[in-house]
PDB file of N, CA and C in Angstrom:
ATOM      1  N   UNK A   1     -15.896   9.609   0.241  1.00  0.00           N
ATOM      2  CA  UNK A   1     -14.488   9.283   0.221  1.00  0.00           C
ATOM      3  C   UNK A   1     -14.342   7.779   0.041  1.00  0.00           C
ATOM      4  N   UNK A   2     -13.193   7.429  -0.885  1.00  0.00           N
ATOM      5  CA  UNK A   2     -13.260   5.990  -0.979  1.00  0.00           C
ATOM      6  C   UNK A   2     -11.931   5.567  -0.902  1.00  0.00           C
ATOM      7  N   UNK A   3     -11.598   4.868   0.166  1.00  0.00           N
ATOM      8  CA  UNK A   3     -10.056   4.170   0.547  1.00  0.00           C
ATOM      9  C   UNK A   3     -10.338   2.988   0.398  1.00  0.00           C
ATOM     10  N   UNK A   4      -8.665   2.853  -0.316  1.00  0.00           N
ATOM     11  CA  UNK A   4      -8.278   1.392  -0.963  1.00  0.00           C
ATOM     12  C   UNK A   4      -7.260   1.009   0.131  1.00  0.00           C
ATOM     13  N   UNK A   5      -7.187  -0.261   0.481  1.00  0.00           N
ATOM     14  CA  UNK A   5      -5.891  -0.505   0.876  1.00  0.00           C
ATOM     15  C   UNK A   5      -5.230  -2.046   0.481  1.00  0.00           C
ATOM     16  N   UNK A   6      -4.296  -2.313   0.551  1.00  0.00           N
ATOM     17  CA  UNK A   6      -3.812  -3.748  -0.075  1.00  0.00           C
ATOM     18  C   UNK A   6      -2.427  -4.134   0.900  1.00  0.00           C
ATOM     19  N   UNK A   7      -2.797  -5.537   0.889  1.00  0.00           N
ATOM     20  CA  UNK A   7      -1.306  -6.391   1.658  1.00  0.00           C
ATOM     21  C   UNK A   7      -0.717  -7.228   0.498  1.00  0.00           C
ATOM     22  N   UNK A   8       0.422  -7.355   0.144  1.00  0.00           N
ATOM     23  CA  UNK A   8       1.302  -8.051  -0.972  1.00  0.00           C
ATOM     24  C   UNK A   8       2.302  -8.749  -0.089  1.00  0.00           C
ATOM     25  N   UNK A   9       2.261 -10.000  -0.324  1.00  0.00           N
ATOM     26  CA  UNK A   9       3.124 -10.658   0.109  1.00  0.00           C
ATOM     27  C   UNK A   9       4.357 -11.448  -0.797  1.00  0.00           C
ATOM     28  N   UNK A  10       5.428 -10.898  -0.920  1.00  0.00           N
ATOM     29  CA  UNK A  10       6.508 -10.731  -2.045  1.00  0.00           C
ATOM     30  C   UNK A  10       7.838 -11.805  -1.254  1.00  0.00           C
ATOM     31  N   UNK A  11       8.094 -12.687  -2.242  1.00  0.00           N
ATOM     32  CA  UNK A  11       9.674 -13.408  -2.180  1.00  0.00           C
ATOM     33  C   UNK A  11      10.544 -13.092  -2.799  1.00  0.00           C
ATOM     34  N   UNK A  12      11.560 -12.722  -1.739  1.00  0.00           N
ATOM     35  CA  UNK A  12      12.347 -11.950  -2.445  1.00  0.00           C
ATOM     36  C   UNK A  12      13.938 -13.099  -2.962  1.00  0.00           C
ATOM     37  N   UNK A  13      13.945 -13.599  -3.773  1.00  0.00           N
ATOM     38  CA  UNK A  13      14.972 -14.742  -4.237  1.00  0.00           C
ATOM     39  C   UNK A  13      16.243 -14.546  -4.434  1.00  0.00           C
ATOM     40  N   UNK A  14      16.581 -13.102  -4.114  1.00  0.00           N
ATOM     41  CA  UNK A  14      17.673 -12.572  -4.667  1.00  0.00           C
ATOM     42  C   UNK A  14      18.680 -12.204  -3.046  1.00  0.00           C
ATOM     43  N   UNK A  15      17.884 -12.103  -2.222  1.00  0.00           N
ATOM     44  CA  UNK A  15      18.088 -11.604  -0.884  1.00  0.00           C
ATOM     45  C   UNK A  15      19.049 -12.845  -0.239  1.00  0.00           C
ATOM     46  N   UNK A  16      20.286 -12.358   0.498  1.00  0.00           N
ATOM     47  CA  UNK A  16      20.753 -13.726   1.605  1.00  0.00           C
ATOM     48  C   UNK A  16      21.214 -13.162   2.655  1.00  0.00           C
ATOM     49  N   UNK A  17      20.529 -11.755   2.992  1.00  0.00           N
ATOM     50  CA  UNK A  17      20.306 -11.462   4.547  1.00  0.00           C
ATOM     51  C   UNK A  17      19.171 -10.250   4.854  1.00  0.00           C
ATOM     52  N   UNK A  18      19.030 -10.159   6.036  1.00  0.00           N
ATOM     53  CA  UNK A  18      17.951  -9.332   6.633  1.00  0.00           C
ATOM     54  C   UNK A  18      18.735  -7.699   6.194  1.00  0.00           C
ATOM     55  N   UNK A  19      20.286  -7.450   6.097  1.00  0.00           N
ATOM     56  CA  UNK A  19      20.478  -6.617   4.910  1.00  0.00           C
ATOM     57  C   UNK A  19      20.351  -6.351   3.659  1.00  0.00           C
ATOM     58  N   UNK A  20      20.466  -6.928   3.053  1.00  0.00           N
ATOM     59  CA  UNK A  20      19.701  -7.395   1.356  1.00  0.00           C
ATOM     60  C   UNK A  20      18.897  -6.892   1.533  1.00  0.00           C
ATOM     61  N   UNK A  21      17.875  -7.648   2.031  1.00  0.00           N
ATOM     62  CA  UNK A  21      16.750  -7.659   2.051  1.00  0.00           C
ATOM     63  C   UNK A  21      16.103  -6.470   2.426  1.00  0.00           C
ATOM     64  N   UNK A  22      16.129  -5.726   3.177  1.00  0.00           N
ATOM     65  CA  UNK A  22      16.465  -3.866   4.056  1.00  0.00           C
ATOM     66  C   UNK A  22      16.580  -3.095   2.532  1.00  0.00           C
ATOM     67  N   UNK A  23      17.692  -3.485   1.853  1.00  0.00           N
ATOM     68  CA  UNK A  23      17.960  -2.732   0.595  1.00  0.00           C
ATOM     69  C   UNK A  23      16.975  -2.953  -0.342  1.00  0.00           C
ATOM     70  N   UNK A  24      16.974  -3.979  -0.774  1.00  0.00           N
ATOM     71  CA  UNK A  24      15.733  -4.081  -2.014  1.00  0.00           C
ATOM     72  C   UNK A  24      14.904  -4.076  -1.575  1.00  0.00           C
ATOM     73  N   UNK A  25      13.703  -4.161  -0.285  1.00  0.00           N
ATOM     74  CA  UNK A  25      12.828  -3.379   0.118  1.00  0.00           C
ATOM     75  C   UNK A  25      12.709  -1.838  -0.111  1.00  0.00           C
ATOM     76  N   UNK A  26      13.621  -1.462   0.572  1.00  0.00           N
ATOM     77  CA  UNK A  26      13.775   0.195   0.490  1.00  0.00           C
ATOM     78  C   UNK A  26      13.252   0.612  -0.901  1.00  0.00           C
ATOM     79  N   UNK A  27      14.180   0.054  -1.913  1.00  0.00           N
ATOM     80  CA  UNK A  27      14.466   1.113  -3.444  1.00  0.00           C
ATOM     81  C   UNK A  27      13.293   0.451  -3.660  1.00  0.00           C
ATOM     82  N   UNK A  28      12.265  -0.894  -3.426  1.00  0.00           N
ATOM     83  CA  UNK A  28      10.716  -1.090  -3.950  1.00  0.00           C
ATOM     84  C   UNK A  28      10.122  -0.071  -3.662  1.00  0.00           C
ATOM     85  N   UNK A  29       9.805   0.010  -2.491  1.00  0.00           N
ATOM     86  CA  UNK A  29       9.134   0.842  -1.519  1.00  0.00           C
ATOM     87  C   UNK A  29       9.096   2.386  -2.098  1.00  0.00           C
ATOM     88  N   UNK A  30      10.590   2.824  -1.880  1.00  0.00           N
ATOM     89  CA  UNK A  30      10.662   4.254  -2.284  1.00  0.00           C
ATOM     90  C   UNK A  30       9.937   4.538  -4.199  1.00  0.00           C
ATOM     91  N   UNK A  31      10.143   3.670  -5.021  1.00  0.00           N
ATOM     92  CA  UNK A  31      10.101   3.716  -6.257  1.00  0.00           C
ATOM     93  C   UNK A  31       8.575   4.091  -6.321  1.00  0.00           C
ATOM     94  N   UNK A  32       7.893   2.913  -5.855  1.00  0.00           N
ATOM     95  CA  UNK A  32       6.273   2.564  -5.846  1.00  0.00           C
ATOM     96  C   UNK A  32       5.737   3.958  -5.244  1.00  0.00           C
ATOM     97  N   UNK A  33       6.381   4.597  -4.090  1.00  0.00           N
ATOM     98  CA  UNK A  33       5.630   5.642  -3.418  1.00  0.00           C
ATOM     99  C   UNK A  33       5.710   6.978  -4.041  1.00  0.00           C
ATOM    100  N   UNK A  34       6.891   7.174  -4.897  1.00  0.00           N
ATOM    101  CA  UNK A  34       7.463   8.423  -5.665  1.00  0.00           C
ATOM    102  C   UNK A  34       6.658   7.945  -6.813  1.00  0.00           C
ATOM    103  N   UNK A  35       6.297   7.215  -7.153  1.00  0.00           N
ATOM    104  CA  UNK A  35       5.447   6.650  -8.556  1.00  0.00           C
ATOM    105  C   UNK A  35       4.224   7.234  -8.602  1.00  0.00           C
ATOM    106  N   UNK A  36       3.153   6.610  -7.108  1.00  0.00           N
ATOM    107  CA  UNK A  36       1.777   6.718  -7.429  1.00  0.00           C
ATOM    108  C   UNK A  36       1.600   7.954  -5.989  1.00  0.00           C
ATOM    109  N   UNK A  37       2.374   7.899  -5.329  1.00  0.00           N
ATOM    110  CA  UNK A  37       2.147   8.889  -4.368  1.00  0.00           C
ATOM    111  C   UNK A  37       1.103   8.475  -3.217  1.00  0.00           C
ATOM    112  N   UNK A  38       1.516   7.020  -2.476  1.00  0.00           N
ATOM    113  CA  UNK A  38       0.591   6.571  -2.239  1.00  0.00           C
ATOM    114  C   UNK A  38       1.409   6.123  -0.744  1.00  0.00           C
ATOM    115  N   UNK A  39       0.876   5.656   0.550  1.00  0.00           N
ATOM    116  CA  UNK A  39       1.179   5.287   1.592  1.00  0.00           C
ATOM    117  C   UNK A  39       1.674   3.785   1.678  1.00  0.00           C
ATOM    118  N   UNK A  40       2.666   3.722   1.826  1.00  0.00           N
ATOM    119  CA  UNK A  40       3.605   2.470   1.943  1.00  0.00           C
ATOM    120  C   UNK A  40       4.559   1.831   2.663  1.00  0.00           C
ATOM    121  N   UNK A  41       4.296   0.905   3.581  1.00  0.00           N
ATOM    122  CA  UNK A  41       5.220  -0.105   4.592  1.00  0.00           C
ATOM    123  C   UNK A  41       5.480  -1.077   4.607  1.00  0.00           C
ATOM    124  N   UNK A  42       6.665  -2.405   5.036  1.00  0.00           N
ATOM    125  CA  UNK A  42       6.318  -3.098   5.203  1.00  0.00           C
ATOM    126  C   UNK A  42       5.821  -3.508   6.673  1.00  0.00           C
ATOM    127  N   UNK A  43       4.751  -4.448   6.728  1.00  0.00           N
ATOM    128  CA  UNK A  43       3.925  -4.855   7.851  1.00  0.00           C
ATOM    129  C   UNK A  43       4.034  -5.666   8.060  1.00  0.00           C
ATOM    130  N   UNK A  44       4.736  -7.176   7.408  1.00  0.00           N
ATOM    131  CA  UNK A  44       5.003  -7.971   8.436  1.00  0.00           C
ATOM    132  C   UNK A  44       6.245  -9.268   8.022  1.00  0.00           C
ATOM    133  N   UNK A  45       6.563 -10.091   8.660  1.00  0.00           N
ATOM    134  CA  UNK A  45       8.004 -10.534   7.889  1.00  0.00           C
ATOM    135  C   UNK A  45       9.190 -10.310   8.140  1.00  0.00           C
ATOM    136  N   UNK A  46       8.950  -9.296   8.656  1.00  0.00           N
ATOM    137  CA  UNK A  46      10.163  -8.231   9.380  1.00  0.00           C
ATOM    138  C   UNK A  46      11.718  -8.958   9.485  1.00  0.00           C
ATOM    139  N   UNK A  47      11.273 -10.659  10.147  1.00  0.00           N
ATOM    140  CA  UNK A  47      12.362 -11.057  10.206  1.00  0.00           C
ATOM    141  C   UNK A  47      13.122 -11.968   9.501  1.00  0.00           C
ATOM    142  N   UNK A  48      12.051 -11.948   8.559  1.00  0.00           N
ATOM    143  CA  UNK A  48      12.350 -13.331   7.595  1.00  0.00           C
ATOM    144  C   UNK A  48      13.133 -12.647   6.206  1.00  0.00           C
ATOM    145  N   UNK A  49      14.130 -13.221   5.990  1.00  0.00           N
ATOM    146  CA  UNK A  49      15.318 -12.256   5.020  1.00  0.00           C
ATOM    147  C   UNK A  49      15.027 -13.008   3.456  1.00  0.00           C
ATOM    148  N   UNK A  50      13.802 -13.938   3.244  1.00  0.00           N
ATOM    149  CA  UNK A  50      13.524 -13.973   1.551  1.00  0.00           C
ATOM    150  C   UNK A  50      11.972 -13.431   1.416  1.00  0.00           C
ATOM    151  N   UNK A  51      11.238 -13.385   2.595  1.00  0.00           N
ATOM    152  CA  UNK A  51       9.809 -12.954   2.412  1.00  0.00           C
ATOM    153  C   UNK A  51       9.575 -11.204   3.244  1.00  0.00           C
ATOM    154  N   UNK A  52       8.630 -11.068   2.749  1.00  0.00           N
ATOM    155  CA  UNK A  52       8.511  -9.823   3.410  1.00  0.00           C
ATOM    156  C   UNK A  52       6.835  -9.489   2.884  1.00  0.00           C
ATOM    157  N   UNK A  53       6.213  -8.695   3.719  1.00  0.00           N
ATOM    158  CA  UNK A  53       4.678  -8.358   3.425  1.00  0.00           C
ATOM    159  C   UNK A  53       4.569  -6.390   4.220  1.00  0.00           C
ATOM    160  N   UNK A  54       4.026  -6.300   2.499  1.00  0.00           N
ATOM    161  CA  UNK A  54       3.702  -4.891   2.203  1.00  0.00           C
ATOM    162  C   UNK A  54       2.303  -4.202   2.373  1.00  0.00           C
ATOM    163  N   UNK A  55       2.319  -3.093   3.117  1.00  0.00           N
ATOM    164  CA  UNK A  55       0.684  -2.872   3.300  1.00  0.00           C
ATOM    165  C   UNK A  55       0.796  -1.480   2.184  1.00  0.00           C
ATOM    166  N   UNK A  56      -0.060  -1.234   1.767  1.00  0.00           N
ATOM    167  CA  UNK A  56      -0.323  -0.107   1.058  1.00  0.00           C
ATOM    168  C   UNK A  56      -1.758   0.771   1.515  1.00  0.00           C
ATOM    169  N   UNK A  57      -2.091   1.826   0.840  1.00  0.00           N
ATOM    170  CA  UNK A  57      -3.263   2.765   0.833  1.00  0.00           C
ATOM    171  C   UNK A  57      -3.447   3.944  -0.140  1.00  0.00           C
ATOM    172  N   UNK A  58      -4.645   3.953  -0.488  1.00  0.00           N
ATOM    173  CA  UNK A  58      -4.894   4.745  -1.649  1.00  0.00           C
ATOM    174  C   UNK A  58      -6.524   5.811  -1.517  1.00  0.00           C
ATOM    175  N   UNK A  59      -6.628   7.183  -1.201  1.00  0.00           N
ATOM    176  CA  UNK A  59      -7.713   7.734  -0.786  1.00  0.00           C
ATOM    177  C   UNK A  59      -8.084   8.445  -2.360  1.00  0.00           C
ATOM    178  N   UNK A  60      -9.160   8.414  -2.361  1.00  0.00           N
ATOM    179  CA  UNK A  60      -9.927   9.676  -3.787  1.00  0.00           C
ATOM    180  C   UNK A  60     -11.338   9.419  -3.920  1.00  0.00           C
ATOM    181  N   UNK A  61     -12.189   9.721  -4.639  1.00  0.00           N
ATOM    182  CA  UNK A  61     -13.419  10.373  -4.665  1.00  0.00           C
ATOM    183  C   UNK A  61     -14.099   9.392  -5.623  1.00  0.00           C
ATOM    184  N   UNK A  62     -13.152   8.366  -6.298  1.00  0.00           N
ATOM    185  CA  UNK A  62     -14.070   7.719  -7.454  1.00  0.00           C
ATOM    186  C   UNK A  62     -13.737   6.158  -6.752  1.00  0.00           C
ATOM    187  N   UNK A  63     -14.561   5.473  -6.706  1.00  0.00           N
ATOM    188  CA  UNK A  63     -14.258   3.591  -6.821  1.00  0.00           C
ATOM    189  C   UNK A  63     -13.819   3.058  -7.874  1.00  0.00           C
ATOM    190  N   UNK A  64     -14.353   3.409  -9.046  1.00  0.00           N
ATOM    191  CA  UNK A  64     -13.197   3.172 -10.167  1.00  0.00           C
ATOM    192  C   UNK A  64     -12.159   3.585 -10.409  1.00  0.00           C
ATOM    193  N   UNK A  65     -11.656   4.213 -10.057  1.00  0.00           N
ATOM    194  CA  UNK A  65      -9.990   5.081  -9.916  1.00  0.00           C
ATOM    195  C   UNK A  65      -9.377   4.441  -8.988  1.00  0.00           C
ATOM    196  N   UNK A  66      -9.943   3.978  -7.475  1.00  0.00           N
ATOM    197  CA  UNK A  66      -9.104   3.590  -6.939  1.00  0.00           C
ATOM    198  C   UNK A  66      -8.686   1.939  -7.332  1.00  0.00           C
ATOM    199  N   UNK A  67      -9.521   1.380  -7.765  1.00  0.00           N
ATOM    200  CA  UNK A  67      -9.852   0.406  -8.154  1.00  0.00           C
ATOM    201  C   UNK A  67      -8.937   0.111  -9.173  1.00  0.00           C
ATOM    202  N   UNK A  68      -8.938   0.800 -10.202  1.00  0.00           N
ATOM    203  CA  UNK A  68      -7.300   0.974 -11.173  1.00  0.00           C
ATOM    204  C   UNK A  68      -6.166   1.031 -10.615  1.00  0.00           C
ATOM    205  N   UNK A  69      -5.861   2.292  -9.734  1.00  0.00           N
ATOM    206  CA  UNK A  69      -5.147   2.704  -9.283  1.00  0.00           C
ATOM    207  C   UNK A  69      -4.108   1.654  -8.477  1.00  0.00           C
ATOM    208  N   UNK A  70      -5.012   0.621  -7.570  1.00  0.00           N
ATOM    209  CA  UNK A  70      -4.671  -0.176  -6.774  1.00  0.00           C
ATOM    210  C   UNK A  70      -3.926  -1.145  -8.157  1.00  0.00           C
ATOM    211  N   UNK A  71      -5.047  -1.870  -9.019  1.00  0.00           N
ATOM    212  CA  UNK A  71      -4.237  -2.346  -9.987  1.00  0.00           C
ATOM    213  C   UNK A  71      -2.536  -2.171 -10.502  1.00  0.00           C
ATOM    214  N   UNK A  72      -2.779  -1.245 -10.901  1.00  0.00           N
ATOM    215  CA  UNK A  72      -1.289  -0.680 -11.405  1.00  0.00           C
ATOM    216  C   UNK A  72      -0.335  -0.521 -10.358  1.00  0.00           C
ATOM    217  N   UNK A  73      -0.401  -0.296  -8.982  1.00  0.00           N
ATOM    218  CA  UNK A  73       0.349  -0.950  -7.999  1.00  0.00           C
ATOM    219  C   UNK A  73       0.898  -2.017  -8.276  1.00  0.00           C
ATOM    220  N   UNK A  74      -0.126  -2.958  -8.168  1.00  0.00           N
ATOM    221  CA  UNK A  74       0.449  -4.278  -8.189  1.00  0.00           C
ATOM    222  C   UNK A  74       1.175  -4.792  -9.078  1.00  0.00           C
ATOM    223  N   UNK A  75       0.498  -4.129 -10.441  1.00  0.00           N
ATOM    224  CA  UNK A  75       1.499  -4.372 -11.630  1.00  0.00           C
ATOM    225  C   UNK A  75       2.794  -3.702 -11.912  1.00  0.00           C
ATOM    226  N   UNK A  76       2.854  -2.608 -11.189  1.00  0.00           N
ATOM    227  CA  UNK A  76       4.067  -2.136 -11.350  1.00  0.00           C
ATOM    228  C   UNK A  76       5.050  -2.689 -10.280  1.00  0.00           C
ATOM    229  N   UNK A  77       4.992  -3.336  -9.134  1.00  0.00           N
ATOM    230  CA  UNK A  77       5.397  -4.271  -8.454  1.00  0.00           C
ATOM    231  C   UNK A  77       6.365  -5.357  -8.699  1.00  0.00           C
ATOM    232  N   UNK A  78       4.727  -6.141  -9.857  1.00  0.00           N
ATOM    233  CA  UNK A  78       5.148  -7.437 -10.322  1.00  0.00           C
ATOM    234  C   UNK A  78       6.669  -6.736 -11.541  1.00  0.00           C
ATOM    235  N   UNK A  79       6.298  -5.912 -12.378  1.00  0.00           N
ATOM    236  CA  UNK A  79       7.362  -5.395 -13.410  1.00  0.00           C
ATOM    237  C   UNK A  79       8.359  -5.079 -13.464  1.00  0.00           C
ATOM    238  N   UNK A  80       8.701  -4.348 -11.726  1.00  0.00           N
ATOM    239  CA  UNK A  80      10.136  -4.162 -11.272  1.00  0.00           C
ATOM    240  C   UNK A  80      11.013  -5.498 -10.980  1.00  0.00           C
ATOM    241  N   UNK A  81      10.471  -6.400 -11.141  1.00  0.00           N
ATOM    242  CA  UNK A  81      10.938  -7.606 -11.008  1.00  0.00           C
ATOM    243  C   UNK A  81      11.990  -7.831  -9.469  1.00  0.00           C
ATOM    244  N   UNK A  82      12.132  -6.724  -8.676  1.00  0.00           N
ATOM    245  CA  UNK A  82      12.746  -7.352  -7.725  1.00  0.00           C
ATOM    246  C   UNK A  82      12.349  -8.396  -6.691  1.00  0.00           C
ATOM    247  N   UNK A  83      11.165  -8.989  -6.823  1.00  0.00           N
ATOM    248  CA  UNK A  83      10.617  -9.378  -5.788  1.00  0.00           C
ATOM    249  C   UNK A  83       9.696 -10.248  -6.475  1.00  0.00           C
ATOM    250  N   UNK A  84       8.918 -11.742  -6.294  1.00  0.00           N
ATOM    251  CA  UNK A  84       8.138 -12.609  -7.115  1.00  0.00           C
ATOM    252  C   UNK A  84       6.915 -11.982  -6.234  1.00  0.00           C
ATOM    253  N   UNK A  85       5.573 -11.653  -6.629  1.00  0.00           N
ATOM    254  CA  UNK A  85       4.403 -11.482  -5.684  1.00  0.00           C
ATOM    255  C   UNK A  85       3.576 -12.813  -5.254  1.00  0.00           C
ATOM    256  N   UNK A  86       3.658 -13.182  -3.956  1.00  0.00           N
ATOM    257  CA  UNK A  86       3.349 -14.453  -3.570  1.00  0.00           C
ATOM    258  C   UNK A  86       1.734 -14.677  -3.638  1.00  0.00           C
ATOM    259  N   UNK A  87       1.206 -13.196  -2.905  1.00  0.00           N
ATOM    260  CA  UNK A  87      -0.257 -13.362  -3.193  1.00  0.00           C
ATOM    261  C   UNK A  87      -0.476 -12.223  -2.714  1.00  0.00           C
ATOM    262  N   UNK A  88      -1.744 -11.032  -3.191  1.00  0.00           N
ATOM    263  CA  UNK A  88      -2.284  -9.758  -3.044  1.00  0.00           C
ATOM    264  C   UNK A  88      -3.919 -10.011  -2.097  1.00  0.00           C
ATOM    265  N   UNK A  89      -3.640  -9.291  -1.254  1.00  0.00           N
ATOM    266  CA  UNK A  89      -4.821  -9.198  -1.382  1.00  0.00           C
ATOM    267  C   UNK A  89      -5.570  -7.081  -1.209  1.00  0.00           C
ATOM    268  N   UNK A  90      -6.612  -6.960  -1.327  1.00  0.00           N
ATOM    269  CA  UNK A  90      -7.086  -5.856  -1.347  1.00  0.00           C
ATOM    270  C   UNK A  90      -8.168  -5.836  -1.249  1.00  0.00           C
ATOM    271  N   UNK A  91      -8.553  -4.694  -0.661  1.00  0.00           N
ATOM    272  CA  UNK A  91     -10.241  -3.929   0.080  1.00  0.00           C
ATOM    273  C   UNK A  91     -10.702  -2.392  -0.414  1.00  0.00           C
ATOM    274  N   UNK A  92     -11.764  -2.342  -1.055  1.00  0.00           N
ATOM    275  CA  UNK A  92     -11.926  -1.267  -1.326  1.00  0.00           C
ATOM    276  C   UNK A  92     -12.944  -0.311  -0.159  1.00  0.00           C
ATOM    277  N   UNK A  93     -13.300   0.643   0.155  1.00  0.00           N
ATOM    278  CA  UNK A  93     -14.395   0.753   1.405  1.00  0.00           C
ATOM    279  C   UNK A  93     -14.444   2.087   1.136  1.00  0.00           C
ATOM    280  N   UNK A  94     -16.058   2.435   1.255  1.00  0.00           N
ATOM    281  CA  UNK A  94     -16.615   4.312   0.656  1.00  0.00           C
ATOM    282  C   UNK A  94     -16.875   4.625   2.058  1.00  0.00           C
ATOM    283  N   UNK A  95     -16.617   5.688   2.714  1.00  0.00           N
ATOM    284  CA  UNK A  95     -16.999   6.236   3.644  1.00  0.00           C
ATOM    285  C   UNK A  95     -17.991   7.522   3.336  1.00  0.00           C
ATOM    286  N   UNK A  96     -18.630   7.306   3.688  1.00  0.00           N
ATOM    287  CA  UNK A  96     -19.519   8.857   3.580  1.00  0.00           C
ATOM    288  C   UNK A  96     -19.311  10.038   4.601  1.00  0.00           C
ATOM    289  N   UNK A  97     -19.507  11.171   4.128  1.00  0.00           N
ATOM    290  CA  UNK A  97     -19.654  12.307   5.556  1.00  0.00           C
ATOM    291  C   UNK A  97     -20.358  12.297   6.190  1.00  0.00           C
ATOM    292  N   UNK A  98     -19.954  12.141   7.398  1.00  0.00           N
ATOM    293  CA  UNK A  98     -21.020  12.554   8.325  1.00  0.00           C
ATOM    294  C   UNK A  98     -20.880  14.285   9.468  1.00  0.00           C
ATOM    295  N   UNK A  99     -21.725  14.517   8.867  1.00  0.00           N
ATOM    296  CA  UNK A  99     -22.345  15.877   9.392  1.00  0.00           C
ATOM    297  C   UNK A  99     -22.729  16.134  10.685  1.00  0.00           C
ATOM    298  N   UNK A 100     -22.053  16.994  11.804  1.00  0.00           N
ATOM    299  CA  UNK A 100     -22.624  16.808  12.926  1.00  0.00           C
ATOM    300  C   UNK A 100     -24.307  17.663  12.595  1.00  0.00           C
ATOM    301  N   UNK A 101     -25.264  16.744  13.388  1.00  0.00           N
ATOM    302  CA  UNK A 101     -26.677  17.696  13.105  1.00  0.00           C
ATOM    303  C   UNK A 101     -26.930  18.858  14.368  1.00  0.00           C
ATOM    304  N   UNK A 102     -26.306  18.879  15.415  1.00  0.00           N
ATOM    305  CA  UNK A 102     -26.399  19.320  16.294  1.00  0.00           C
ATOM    306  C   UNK A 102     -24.988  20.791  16.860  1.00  0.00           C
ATOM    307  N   UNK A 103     -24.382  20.631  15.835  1.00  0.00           N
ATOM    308  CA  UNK A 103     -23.157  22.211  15.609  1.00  0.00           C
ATOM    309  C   UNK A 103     -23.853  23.040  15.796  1.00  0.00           C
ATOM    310  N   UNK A 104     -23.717  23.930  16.553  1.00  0.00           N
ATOM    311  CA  UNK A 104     -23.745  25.433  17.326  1.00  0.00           C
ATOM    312  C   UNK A 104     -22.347  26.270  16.780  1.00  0.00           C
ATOM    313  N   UNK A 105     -22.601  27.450  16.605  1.00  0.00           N
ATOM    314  CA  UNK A 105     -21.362  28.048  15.526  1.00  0.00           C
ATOM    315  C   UNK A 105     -20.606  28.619  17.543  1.00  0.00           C
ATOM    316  N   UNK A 106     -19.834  28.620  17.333  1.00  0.00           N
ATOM    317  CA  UNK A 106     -18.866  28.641  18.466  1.00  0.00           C
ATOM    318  C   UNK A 106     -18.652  27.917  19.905  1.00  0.00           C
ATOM    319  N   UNK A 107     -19.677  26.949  19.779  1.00  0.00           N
ATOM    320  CA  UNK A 107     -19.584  25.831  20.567  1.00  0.00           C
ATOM    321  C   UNK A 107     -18.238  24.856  20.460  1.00  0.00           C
ATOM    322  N   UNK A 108     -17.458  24.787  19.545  1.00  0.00           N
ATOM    323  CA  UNK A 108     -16.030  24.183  19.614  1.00  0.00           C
ATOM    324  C   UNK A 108     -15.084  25.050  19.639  1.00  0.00           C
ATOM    325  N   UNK A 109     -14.963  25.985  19.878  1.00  0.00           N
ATOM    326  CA  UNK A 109     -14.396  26.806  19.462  1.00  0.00           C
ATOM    327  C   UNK A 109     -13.078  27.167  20.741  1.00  0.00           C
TER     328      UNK A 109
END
């Protein structure tokens, strides 16, 4: 399994209150998540009504997919133009399965 996740930290220039700002968050947010189908908040900024910082996440089976995938986030971000992207950052990380070696078939049960 290989999860992506990314923080974007976006100015928003258009915003002149912590309402504004509530709104054109939202319709980013909602757009980006109905887009790629992907897990999306903002995480921090909360109170600051021209900045705001976005966490994202992205799970699938290939490192190059997510690796795109994460890409085109960002670019579709930067393209909606509501928001300037101040700076991205992102982590890619493979988890492997782990197998219990010691399962007994009705021991959890």
């Amino acid at each position: 399994m290989v999860v992506g996740t990314g923080i974007i930290e976006l100015f928003i220039s258009e915003s002149r209150s912590l309402k504004e700002k509530r709104g054109i968050l939202n319709r980013l947010l909602r757009r980006t998540q109905n887009n790629f189908n992907i897990s999306i908040a903002e995480v921090g900024a909360n109170d600051h009504w021209k900045r705001a910082i976005i966490g994202f996440s992205v799970v699938g089976n290939d490192r190059r997919y997510i690796n795109g995938k994460m890409d085109h986030i960002v670019n579709f971000l930067s393209d909606l133009r509501m928001a300037e992207i101040v700076s991205v950052k992102c982590e890619v990380m493979n988890f492997s399965p782990i197998l219990p070696t010691d399962y007994e078939e009705g021991k959890y049960d």
